[in-house]
Protein backbone atom coordinates (compact mmCIF):
# COMPACT_ATOMS: atom_id res chain seq x y z
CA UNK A 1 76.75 -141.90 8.53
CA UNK A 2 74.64 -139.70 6.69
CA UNK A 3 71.96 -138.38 9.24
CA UNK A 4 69.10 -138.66 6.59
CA UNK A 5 69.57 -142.66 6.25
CA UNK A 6 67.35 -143.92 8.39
CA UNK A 7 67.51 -147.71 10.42
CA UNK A 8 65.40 -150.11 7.93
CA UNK A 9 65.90 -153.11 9.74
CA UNK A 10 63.52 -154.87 12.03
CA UNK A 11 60.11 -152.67 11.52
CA UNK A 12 56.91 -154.06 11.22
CA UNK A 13 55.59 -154.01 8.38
CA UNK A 14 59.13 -154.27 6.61
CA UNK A 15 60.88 -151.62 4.97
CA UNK A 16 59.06 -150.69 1.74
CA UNK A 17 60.53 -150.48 -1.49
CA UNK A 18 60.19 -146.86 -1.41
CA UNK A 19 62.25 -146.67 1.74
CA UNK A 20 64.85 -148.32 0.60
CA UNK A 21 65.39 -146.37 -2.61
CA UNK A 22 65.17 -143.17 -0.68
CA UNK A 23 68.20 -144.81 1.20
CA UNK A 24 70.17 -145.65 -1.63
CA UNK A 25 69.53 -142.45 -3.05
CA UNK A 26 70.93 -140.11 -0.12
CA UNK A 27 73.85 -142.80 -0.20
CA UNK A 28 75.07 -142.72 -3.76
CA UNK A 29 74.44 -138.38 -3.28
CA UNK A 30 76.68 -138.71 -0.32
CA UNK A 31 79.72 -140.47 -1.48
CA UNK A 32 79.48 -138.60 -5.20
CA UNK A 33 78.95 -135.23 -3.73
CA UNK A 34 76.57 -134.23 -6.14
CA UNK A 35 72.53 -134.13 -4.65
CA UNK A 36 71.41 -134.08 -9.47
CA UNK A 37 74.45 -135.43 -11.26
CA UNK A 38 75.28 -133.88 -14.05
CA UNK A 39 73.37 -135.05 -17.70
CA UNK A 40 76.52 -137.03 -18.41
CA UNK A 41 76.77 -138.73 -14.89
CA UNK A 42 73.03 -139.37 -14.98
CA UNK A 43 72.98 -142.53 -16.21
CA UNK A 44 75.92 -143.68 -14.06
CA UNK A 45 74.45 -142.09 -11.09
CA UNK A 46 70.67 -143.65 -11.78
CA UNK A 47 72.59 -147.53 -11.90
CA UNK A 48 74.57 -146.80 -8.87
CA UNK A 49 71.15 -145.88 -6.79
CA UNK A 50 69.33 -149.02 -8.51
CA UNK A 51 72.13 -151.51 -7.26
CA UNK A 52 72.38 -150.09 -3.91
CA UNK A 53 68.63 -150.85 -3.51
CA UNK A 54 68.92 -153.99 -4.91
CA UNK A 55 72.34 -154.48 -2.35
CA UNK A 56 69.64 -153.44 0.54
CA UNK A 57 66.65 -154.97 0.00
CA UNK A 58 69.01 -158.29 0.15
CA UNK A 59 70.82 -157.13 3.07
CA UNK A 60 67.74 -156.66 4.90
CA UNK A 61 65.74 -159.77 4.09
CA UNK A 62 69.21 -161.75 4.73
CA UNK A 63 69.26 -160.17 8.48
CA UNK A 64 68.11 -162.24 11.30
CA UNK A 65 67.24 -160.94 14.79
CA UNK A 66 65.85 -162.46 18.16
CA UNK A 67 64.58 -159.09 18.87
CA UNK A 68 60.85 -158.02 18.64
CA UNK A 69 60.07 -155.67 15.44
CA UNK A 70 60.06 -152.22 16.31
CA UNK A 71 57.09 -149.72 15.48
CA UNK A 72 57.66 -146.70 13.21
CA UNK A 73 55.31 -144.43 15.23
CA UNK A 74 56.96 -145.12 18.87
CA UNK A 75 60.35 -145.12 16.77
CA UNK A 76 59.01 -141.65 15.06
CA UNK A 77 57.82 -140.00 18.32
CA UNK A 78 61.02 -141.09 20.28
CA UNK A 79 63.52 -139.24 17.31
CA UNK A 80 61.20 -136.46 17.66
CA UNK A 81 61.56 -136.08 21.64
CA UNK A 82 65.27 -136.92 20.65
CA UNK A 83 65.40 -133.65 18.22
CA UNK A 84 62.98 -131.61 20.42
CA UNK A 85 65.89 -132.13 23.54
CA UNK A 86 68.97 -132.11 21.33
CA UNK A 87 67.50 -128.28 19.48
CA UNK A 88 65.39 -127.00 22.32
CA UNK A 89 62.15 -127.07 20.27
C-alpha cells in the first residue's frame, strides 16, 4: 500500500471530504504512475480521482465497527514516535 494513504476509518470526527480526496488522489497517482498526467490524460485522470472518492466516502460510511473511534492526535503522536524509532530522529 502506498505509505502516504492514510487509515480513514473509525476517527472521530469522520474523515473529511478533503481527506478522502487526498486519498484518492495518491491512489489513482500510484497505479497510473504519473504524480500531473499529461494535458491529454487530464481529464481521464481528474474522473478517475472523483470516483475513487465517491467509491470511499461509501466505503467508509458503509463500515461498521464495535470498536471505540480513534483520535487523530493520539493516532498522530503514536506514527510520529513510530517514525522517530523506525529513522532515529
Amino acid at each position: 500500500m502506498c505509505r502516504n494513504i492514510r487509515v480513514l476509518h473509525n476517527f472521530e470526527p469522520p474523515a473529511t471530504s478533503d481527506e478522502v480526496h487526498a486519498a484518492a488522489l495518491q491512489y489513482v497517482r500510484k497505479v497510473s504512475g504519473a504524480t500531473k498526467p499529461s494535458v491529454v490524460n487530464a481529464e481521464a485522470f481528474d474522473q478517475a480521482v472523483e470516483e475513487v472518492a465517491a467509491a470511499t466516502r461509501k466505503l467508509l460510511d458503509s463500515l461498521v465497527t464495535a470498536a471505540p473511534p480513534k483520535d487523530r492526535e493520539i493516532e498522530a503522536a503514536k506514527a510520529k514516535a513510530r517514525a522517530a524509532e523506525r529513522y532515529g530522529t
